[in-house]
Protein backbone atom coordinates (compact mmCIF):
# COMPACT_ATOMS: atom_id res chain seq x y z
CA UNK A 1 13.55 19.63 -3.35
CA UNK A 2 14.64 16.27 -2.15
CA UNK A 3 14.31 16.02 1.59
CA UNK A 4 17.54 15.54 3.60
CA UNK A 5 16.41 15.21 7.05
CA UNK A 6 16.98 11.51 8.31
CA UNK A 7 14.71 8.95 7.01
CA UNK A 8 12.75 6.66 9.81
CA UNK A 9 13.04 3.52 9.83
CA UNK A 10 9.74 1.37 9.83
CA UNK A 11 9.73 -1.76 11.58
CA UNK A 12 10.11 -4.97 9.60
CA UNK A 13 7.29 -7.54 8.75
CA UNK A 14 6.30 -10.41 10.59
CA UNK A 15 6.95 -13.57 8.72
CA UNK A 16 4.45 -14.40 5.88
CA UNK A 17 3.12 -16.89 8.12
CA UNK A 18 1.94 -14.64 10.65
CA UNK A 19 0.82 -12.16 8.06
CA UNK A 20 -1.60 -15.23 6.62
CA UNK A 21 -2.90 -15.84 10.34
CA UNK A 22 -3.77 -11.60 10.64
CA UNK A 23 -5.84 -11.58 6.99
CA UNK A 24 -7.49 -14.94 8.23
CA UNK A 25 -8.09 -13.16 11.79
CA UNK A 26 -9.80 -10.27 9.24
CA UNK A 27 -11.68 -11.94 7.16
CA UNK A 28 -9.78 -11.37 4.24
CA UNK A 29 -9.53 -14.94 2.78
CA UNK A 30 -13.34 -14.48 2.67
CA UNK A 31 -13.56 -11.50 1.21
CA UNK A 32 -10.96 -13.24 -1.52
CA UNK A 33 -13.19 -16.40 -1.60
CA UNK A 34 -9.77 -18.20 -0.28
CA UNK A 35 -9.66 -20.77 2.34
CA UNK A 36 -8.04 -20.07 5.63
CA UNK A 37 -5.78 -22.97 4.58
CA UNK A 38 -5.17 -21.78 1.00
CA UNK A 39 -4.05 -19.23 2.40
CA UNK A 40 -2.00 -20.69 5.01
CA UNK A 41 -0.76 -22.98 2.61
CA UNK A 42 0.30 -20.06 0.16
CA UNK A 43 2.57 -18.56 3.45
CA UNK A 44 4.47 -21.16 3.95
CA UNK A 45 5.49 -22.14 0.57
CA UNK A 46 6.30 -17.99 -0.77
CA UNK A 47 8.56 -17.71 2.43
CA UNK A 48 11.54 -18.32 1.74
CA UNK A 49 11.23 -17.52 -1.55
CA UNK A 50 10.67 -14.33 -0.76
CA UNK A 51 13.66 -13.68 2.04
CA UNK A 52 15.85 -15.47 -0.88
CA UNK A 53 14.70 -13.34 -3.64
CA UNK A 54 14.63 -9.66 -1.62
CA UNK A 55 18.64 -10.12 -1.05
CA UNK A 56 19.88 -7.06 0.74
CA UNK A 57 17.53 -4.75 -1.05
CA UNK A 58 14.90 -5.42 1.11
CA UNK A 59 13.64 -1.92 1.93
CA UNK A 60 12.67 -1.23 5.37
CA UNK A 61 9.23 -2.88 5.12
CA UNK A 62 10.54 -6.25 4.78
CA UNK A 63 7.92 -8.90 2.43
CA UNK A 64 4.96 -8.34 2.19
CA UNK A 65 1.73 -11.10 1.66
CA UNK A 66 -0.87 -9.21 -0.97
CA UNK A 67 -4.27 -10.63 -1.89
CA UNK A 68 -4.80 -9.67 -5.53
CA UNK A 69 -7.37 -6.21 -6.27
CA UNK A 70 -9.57 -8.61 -7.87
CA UNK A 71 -10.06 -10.64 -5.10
CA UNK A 72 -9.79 -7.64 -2.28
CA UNK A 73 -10.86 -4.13 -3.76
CA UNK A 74 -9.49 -1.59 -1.56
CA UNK A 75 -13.05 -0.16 0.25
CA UNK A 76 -13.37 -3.68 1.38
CA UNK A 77 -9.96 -3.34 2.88
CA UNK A 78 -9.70 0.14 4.40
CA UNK A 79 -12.11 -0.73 7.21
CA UNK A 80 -9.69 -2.61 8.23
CA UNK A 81 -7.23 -0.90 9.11
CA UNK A 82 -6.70 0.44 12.70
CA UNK A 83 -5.36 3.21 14.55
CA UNK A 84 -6.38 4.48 17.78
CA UNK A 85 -8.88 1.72 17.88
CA UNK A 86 -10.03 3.62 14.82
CA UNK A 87 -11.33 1.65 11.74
CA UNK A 88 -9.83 3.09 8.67
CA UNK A 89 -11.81 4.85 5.80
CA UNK A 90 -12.28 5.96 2.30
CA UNK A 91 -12.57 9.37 1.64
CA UNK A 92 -16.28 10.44 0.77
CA UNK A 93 -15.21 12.59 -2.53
CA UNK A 94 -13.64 9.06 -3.87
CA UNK A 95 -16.39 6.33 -4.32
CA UNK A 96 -14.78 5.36 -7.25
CA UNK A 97 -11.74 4.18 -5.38
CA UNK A 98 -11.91 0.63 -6.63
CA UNK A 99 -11.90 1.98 -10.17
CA UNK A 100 -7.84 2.78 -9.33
CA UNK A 101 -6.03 -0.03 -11.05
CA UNK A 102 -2.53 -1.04 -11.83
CA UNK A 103 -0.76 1.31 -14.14
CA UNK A 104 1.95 -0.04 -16.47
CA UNK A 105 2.50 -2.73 -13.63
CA UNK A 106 2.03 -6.54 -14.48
CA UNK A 107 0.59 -7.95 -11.49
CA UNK A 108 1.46 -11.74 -11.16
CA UNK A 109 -2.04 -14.07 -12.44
CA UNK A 110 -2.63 -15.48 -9.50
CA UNK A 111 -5.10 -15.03 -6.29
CA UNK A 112 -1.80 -14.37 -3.82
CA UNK A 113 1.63 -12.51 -4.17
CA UNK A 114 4.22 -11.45 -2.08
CA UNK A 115 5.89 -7.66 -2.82
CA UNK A 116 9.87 -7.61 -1.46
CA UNK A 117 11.48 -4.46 -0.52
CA UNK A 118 9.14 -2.39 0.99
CA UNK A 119 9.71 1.36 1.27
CA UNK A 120 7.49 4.72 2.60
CA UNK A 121 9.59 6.76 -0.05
CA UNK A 122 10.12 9.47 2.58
CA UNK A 123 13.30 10.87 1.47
CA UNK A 124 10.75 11.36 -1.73
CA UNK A 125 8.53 13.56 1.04
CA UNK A 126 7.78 16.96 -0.60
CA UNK A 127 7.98 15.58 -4.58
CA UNK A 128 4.98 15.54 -6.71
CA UNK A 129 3.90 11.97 -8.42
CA UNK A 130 4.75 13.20 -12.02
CA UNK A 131 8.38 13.80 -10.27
CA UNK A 132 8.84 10.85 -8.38
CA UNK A 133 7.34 8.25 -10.59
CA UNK A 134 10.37 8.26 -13.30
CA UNK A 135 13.36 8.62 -10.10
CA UNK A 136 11.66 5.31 -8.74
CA UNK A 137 11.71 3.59 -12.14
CA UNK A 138 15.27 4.80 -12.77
CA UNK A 139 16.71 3.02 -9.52
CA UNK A 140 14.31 -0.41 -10.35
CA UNK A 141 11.51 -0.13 -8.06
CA UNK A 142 8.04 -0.29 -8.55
CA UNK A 143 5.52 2.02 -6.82
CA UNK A 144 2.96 0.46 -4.71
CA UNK A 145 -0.76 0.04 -5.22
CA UNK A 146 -2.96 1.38 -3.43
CA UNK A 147 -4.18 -2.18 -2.20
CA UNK A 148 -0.37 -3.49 -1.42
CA UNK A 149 -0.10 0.05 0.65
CA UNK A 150 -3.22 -0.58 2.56
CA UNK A 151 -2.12 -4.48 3.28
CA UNK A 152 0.83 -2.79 4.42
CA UNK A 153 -0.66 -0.91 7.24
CA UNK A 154 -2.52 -3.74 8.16
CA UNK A 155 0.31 -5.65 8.66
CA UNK A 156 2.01 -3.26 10.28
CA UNK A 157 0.71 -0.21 11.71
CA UNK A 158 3.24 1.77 12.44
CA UNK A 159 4.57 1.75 8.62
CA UNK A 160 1.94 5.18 9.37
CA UNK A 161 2.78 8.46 11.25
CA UNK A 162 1.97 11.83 11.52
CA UNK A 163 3.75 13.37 8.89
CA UNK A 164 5.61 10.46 7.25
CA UNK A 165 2.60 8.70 5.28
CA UNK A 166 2.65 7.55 1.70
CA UNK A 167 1.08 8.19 -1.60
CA UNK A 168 0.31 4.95 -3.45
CA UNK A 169 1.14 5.52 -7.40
CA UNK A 170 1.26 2.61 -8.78
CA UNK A 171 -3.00 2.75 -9.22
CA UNK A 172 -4.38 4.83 -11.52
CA UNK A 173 -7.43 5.57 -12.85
CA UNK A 174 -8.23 6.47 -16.76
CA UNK A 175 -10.75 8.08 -18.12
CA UNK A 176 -13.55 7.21 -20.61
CA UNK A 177 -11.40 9.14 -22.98
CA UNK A 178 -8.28 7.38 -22.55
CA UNK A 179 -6.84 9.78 -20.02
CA UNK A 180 -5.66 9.92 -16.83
CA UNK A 181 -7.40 11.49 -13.58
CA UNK A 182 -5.28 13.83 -12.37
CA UNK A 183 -5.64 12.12 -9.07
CA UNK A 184 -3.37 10.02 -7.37
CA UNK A 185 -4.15 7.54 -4.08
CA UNK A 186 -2.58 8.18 -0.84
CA UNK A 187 -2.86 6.69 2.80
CA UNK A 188 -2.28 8.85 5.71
CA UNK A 189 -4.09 9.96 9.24
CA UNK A 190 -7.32 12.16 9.37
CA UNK A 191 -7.41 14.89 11.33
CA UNK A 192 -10.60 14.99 11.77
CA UNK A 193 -11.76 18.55 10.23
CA UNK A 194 -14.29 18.77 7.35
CA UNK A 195 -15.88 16.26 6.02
CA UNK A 196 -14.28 13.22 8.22
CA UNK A 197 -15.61 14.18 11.35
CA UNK A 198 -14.25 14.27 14.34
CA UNK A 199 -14.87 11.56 15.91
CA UNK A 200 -12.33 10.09 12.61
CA UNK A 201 -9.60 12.00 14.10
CA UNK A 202 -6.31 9.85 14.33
CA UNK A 203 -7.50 6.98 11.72
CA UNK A 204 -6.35 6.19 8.80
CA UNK A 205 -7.38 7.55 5.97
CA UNK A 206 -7.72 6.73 1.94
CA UNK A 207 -7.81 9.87 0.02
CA UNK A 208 -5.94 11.40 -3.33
CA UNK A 209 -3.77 13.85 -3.90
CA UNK A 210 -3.12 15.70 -7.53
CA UNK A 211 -0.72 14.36 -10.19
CA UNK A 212 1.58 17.62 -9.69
CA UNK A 213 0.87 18.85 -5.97
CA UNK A 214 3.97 18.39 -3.70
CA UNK A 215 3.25 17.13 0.06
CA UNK A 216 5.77 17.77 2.88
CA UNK A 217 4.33 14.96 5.08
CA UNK A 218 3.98 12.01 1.72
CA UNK A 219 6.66 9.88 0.71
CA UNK A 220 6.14 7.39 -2.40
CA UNK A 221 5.78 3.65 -0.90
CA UNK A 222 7.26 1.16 -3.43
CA UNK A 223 8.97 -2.18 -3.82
CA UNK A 224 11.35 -4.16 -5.71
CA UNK A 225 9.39 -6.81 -7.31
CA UNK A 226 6.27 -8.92 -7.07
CA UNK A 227 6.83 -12.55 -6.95
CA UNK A 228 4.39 -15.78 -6.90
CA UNK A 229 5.27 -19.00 -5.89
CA UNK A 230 3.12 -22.22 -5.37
């Protein structure tokens, strides 16, 4: 099951300070209701922080500057993401993508974060989430949401390829009942059949995949911590 072929290596982050300047450049801190310089501000006082905290454990990804759900929902931040020149998108079966929240994760209180230790998972590529939720656990790292995945991308683009993207397990979304949909975020690259059209061919893409289905070309992203500093 677990694949053996070598793992690619994504390139790093730019510094926190440069990742404030691209949401800014975005629009983010508006969407947020942040200033520029609040957010600015936030960069320059969580960077070393985070380099200090990630020790050598710091994934292939790097650190990563996250505006909090509440303050970004992920349809507002899809559209953002480019590939191709191609604005990213939410798949139309999923209009209740914002409804995905953080499951058995405690999100820092606080407008800004920073996530250490990225990683696409893709030695996880061809697992189900059922099976690769408890193996990330059991070596201490925490699987993304599906807004942290999508800042990713943003940040750095080529963190998604044809056939090594990433599911995004950390959100979940529960029923009226008390149970969970059987779906589970991803991010990857349309090919532009069926319903995505295509003239969406090549650009990223927000979808699901089911709880036990196994994907040859999905890793798990995840992290090693969430930290907030002021």
């Amino acid at each position: 099951m677990l694949d053996t072929s070598p793992t690619a290596v994504v390139p790093p982050l730019p510094p926190l300070a440069a990742q404030a300047e691209r949401l800014i450049e975005l629009g983010v801190h508006e969407i947020a209701g942040l200033s520029a310089d609040a957010l600015r501000a936030f960069a320059a006082a969580a960077d070393g922080d985070a380099d200090a905290d990630a020790g050598s454990d710091d994934g292939d990804g790097g650190a990563l500057l996250v505006v909090h759900p509440d303050r970004a929902p992920a349809s507002a931040l899809a559209p953002l993401l480019r590939r191709d020149d191609k604005p990213g998108f939410v798949v139309v079966d999923m209009p209740d993508v914002d409804d995905f929240a953080p499951y058995d994760i405690e999100l820092p209180d606080a407008p800004l974060y920073v996530v250490t230790g990225l990683d696409r998972g893709d030695s996880m590529a061809n697992w189900s989430p059922e099976e690769a939720l408890p193996a990330l656990l059991k070596e201490d790292r925490t699987p993304l949401l599906l807004t942290e995945g999508i800042h990713w991308v943003i940040q750095q683009p080529a963190a998604l390829e044809r056939n090594r993207c990433f599911m995004t397990i950390g959100s979940r979304l529960r029923k009226p009942n008390g149970s969970l949909d059987a779906r589970t975020p991803a991010i990857w690259i349309s090919n532009g059949t069926g319903r995505d059209g295509r003239e969406r061919r090549n650009a990223p893409k927000v979808g699901w995949c089911w709880w036990g289905n196994r994907h040859t070309w999905l890793g798990f992203g995840s992290g090693t911590g969430r930290l907030h500093r002021t």
